[in-house]
Protein backbone atom coordinates (compact mmCIF):
# COMPACT_ATOMS: atom_id res chain seq x y z
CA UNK A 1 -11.16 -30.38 37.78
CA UNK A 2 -12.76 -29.70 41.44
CA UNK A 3 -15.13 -27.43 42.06
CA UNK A 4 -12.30 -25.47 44.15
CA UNK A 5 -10.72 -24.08 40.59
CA UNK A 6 -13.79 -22.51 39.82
CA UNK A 7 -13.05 -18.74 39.61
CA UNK A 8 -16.02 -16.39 39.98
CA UNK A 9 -16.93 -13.02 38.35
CA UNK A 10 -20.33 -11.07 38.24
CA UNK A 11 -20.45 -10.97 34.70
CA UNK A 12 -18.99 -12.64 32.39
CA UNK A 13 -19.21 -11.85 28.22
CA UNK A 14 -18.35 -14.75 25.74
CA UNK A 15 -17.53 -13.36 22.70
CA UNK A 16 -15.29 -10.53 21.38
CA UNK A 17 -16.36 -8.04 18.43
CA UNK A 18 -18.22 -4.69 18.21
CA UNK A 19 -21.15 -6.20 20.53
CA UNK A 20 -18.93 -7.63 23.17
CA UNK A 21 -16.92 -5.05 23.27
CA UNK A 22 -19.63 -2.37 23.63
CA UNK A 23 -20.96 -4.28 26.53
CA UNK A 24 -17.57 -4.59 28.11
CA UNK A 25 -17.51 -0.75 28.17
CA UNK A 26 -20.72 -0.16 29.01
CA UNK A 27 -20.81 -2.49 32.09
CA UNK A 28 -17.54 -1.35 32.81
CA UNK A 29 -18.48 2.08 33.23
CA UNK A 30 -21.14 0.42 35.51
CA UNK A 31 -18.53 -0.74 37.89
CA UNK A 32 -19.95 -4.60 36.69
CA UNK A 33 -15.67 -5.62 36.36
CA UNK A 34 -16.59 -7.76 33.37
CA UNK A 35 -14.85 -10.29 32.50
CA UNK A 36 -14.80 -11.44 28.02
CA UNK A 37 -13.81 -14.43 27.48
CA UNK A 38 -12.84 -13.28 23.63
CA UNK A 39 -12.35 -16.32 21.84
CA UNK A 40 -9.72 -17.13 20.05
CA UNK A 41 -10.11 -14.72 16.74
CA UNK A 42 -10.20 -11.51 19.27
CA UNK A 43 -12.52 -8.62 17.47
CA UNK A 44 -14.25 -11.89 15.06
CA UNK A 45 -15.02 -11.40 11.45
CA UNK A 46 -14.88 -7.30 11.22
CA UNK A 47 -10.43 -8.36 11.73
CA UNK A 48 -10.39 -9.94 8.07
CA UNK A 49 -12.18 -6.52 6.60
CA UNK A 50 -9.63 -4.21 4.99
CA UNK A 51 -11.99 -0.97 5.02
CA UNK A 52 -15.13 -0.68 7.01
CA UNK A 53 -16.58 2.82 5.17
CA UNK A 54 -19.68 2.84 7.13
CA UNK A 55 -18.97 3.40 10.87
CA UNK A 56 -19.85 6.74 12.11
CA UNK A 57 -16.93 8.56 13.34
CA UNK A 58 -14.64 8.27 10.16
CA UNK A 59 -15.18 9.96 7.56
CA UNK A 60 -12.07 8.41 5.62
CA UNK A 61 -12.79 5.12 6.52
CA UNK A 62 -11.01 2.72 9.19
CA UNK A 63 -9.30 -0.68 9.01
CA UNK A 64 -11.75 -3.30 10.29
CA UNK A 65 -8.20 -5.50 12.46
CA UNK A 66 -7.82 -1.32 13.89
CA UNK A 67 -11.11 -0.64 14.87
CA UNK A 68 -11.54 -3.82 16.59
CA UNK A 69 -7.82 -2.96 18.37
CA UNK A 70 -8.96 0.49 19.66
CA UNK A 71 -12.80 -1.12 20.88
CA UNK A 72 -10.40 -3.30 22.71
CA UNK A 73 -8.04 -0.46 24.01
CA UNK A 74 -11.13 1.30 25.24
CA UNK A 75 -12.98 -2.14 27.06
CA UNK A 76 -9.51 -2.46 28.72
CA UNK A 77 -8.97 1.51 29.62
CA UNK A 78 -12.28 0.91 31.85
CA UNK A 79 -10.71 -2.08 33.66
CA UNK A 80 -12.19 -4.96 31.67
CA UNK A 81 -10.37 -8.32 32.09
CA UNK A 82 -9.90 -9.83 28.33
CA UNK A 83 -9.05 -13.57 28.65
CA UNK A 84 -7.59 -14.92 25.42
CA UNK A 85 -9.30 -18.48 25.72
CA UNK A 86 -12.28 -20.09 24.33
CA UNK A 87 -15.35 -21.62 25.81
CA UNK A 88 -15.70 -25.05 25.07
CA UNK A 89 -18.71 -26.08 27.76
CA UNK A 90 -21.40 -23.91 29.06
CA UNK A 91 -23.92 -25.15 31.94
CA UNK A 92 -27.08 -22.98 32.13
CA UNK A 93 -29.19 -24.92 33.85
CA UNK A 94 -28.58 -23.51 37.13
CA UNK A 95 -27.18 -20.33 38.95
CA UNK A 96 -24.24 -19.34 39.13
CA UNK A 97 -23.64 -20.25 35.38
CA UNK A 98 -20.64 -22.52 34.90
CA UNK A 99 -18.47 -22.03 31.86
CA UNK A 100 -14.98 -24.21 30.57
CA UNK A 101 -12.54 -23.24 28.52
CA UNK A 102 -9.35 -25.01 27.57
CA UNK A 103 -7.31 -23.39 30.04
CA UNK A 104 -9.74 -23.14 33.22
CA UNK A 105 -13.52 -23.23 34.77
CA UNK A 106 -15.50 -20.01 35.39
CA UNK A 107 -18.87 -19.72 37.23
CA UNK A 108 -20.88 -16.05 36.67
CA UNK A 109 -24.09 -14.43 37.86
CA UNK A 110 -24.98 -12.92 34.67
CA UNK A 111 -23.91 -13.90 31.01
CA UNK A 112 -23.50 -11.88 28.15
CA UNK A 113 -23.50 -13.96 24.66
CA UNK A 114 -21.46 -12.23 21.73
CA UNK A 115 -20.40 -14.73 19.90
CA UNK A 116 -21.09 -13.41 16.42
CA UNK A 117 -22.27 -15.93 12.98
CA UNK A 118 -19.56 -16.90 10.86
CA UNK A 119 -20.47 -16.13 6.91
CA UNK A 120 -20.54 -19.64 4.88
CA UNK A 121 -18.29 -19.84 2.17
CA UNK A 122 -17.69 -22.13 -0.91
CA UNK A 123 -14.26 -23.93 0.05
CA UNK A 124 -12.70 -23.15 -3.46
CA UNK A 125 -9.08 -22.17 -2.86
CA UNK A 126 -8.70 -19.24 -5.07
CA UNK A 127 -12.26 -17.49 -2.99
CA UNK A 128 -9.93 -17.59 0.40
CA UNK A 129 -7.12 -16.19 -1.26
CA UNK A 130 -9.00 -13.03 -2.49
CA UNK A 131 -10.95 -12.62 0.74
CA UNK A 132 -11.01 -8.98 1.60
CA UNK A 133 -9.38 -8.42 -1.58
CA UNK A 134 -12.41 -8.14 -4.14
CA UNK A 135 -14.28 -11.75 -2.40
CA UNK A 136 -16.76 -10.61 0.37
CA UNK A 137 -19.66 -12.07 2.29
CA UNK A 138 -20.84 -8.78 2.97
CA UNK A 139 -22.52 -6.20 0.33
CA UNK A 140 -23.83 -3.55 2.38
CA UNK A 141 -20.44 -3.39 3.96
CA UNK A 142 -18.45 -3.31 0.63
CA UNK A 143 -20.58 -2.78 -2.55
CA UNK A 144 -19.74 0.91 -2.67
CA UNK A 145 -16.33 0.12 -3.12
CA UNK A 146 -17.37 -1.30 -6.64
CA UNK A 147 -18.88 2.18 -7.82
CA UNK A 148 -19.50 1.36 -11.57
CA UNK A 149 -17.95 -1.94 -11.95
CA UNK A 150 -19.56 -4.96 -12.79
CA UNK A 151 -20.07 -7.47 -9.91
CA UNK A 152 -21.13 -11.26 -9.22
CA UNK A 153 -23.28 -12.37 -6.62
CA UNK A 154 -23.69 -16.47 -5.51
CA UNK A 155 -26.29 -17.66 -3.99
CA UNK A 156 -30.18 -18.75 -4.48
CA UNK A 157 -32.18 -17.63 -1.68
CA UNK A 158 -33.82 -14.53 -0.50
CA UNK A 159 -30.14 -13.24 0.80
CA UNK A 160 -28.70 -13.63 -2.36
CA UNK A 161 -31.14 -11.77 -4.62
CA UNK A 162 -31.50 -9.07 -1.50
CA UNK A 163 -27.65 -8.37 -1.91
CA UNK A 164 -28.17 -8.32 -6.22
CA UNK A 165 -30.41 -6.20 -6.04
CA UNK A 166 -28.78 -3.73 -3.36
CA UNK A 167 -25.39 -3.71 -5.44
CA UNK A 168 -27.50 -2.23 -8.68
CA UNK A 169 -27.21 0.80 -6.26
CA UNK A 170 -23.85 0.98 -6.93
CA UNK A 171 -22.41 -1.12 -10.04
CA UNK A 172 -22.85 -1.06 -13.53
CA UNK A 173 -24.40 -4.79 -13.97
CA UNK A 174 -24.80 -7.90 -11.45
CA UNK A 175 -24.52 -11.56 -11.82
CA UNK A 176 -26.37 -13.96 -10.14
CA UNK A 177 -24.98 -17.10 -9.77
CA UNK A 178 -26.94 -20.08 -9.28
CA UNK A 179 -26.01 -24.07 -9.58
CA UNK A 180 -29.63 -24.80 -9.94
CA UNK A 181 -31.98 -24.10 -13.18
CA UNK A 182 -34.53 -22.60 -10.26
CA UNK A 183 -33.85 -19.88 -7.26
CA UNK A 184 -35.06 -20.88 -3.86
CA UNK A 185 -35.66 -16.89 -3.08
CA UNK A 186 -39.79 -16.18 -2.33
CA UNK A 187 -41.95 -15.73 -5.88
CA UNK A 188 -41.62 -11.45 -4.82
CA UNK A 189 -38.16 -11.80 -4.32
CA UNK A 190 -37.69 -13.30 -7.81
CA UNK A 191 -39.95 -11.05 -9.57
CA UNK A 192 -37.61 -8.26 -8.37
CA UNK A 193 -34.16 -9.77 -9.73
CA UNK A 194 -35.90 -10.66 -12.78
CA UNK A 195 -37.37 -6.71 -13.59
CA UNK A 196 -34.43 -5.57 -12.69
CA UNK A 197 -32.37 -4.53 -15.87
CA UNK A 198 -28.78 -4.11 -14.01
CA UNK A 199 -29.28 -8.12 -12.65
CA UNK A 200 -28.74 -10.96 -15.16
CA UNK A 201 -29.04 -14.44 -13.79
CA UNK A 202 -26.50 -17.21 -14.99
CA UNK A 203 -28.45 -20.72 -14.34
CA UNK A 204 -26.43 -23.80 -13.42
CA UNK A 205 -23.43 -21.82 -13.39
CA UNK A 206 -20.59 -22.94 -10.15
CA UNK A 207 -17.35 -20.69 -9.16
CA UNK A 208 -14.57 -22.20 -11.06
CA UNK A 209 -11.82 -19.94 -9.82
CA UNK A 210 -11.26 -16.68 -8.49
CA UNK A 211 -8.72 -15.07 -10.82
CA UNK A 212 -5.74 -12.02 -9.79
CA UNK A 213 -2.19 -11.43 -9.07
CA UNK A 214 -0.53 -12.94 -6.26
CA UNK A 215 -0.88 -9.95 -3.90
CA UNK A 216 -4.43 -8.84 -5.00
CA UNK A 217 -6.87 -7.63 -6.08
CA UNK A 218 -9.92 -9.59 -8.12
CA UNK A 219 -9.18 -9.01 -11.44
CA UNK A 220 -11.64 -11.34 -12.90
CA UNK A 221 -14.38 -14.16 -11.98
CA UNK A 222 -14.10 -17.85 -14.08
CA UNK A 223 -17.01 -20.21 -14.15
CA UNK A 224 -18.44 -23.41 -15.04
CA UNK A 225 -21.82 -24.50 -16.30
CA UNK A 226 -22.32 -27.14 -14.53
CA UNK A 227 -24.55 -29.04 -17.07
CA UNK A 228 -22.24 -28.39 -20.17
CA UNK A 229 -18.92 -28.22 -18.49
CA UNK A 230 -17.94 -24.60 -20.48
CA UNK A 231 -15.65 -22.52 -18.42
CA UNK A 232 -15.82 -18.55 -18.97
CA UNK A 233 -14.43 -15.68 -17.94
CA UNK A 234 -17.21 -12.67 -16.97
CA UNK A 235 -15.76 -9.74 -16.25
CA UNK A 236 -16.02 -9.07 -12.98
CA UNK A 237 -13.91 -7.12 -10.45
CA UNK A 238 -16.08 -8.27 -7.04
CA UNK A 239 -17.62 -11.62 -6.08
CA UNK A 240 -20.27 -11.74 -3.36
CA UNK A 241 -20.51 -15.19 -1.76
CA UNK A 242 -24.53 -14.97 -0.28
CA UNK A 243 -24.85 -18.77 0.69
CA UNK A 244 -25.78 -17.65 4.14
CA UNK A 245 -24.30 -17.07 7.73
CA UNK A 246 -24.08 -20.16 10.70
CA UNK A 247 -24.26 -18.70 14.54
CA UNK A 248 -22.17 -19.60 16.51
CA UNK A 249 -24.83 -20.84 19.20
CA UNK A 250 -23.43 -24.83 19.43
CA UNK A 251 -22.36 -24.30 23.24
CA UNK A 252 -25.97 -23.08 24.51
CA UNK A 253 -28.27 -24.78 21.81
CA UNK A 254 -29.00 -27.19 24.69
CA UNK A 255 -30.18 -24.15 26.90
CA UNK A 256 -31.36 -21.47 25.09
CA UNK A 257 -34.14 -20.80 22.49
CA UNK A 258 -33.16 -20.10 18.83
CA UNK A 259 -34.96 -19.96 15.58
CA UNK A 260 -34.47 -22.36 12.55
CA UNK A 261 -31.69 -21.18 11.59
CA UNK A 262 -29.96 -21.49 14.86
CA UNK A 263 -29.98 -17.47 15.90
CA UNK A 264 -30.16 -17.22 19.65
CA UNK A 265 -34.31 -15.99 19.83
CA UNK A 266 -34.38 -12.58 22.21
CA UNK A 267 -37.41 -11.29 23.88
CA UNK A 268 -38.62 -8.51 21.72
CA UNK A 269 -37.02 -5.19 22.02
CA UNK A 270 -34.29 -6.65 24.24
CA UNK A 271 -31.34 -8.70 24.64
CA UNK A 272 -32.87 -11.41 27.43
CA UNK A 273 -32.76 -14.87 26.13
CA UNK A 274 -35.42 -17.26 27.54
CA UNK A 275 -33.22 -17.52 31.23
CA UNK A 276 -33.11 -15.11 33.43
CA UNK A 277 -29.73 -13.26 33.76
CA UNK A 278 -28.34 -14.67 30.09
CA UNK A 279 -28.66 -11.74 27.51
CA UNK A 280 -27.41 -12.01 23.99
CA UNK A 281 -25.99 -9.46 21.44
CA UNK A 282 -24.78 -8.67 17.63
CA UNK A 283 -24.93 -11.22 15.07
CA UNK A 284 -25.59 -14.77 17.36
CA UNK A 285 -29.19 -13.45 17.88
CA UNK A 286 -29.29 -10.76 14.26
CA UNK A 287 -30.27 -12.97 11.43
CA UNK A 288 -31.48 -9.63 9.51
CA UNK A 289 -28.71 -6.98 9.64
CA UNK A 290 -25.71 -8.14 10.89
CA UNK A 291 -23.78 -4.85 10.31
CA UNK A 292 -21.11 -3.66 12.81
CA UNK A 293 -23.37 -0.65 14.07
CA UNK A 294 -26.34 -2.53 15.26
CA UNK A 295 -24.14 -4.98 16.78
CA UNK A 296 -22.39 -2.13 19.02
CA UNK A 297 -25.97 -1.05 19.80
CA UNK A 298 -27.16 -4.67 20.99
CA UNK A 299 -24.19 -5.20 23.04
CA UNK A 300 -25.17 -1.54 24.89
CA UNK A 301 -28.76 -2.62 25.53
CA UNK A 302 -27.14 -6.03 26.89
CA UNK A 303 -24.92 -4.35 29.08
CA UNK A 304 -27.36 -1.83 30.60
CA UNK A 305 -30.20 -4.99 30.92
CA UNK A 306 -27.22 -6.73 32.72
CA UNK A 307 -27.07 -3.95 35.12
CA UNK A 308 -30.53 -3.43 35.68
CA UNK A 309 -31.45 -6.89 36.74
CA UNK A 310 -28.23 -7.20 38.79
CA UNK A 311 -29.16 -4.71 40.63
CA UNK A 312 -33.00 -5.75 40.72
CA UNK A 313 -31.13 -9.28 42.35
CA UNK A 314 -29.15 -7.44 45.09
């Protein structure tokens, strides 16, 4: 591909979603003519939620695929251009910043990154079959839609026994599911599920299958012990999978700063990543909240830092 192809836009925002579509409308209302790049899965993971009950602005709840369809009717009523493609090679090392996709080459002056975490799941067939349909990665987003019921969370870490202990808010008794005889969660962490009278912990205990009707919902959780090889049924109408969340920061890990974990690492208070002109927003660079409200909030403060050091450049 010559350099001749390359087609060349001020700013430029990789990633789709609450965040990238906040700072399409923000920096469209800047006059910035953004240009997202949206990926593939256009509006990312909040498009496989059902109900999303805790977004301001409706009080009966919204459809996660329809509230990512009107962000996107509003990005585009301000004049953003929405390319359905998908990066597949960044360059960062120098200005203008060159991006690939499958279908063409793009160079930008400023970059904002919104390209989300996706939430690690098991594999087991019967889990993606129920997804959104009594299976969720997500408890602050959907344990009060198990008011009273009896739930099961997997996991071992610190997320895990966070999201336990947050659904005793709402349901009558939690599982915690673990295939080890020992959590990996901090000593504190622990302590809590273990005083806590809702939260019983099944030890070397695996998913066996997710059990329902054809069309839905959970109706039931079976699993295994993996050291005697009994199978049970438990009685649950929701499964939490809490095995943890992978960014999706593989195209500018060779560029940009992250932490362990592989979050994109943001100067404090801020969405500028450790080069100049490359800001990053919502879940790539939120290892701790990852709701759909503070993601619309960082892709605002990306948008209006975009602006501001544009401007500081011309």
């Amino acid at each position: 591909m010559s350099e001749t192809t390359i087609e060349h836009h001020k700013v430029i925002i990789v990633g789709s979603g609450p965040a990238g579509y906040t700072a399409a409308i923000y920096a469209a209302r800047a006059n910035l003519s953004p240009v997202m790049i949206s990926g593939f899965q256009k509006g990312g993971q909040l498009t496989t939620t059902t109900e999303i009950d805790n977004f301001p602005g409706f009080p009966e709840g919204r459809d996660g695929n329809e509230l990512m369809l009107d962000m996107e009717k509003q990005a585009l009523r301000f004049n953003t251009q929405i390319i359905e493609d998908e990066v597949t090679k960044a360059d960062l090392s120098k200005r203008p910043f060159i991006l690939e996709t499958y279908g063409k080459k793009y160079s930008c002056d400023s970059l904002i990154i919104s390209t989300g975490a996706t939430a690690k799941y098991l594999g087991n067939e019967s889990e993606e079959k129920f997804k959104g349909r009594g299976v969720s990665a997500c408890a602050t987003c959907d344990g009060f839609f198990f008011k009273g019921k009896d739930v099961a969370v997997i996991g071992g870490g610190d997320t895990a026994v966070e999201e336990a202990i947050y659904l005793t808010n709402f349901c009558s008794k939690v599982y915690l599911m673990h295939r080890r005889d020992e959590l990996r969660a901090s000593k504190a962490m622990q302590k809590r599920a273990e005083n806590n009278p809702k939260v019983e912990i099944l030890w070397n205990t695996e998913l066996d299958e997710v059990l329902g009707g054809d069309t839905g919902p959970l109706e039931d959780v079976r699993v295994i012990n993996n050291k005697t090889g009994e199978k049970r049924e438990i009685g649950v109408k929701g499964l939490f999978i809490a095995v943890g969340h992978k960014p999706n920061t593989e195209l500018f890990k060779e560029f940009l700063d992250t932490d362990e974990n592989g979050y994109l690492l943001t100067e404090k208070g801020t969405t500028k990543t450790n080069i100049e002109g490359v800001f990053a927003c919502g879940d790539v660079m939120d290892s701790k909240y990852r709701q759909a409200i503070t993601a619309a909030g960082t892709g605002c403060m990306a948008a209006l830092e975009t602006e501001r050091w544009l401007a500081e450049k011309e």
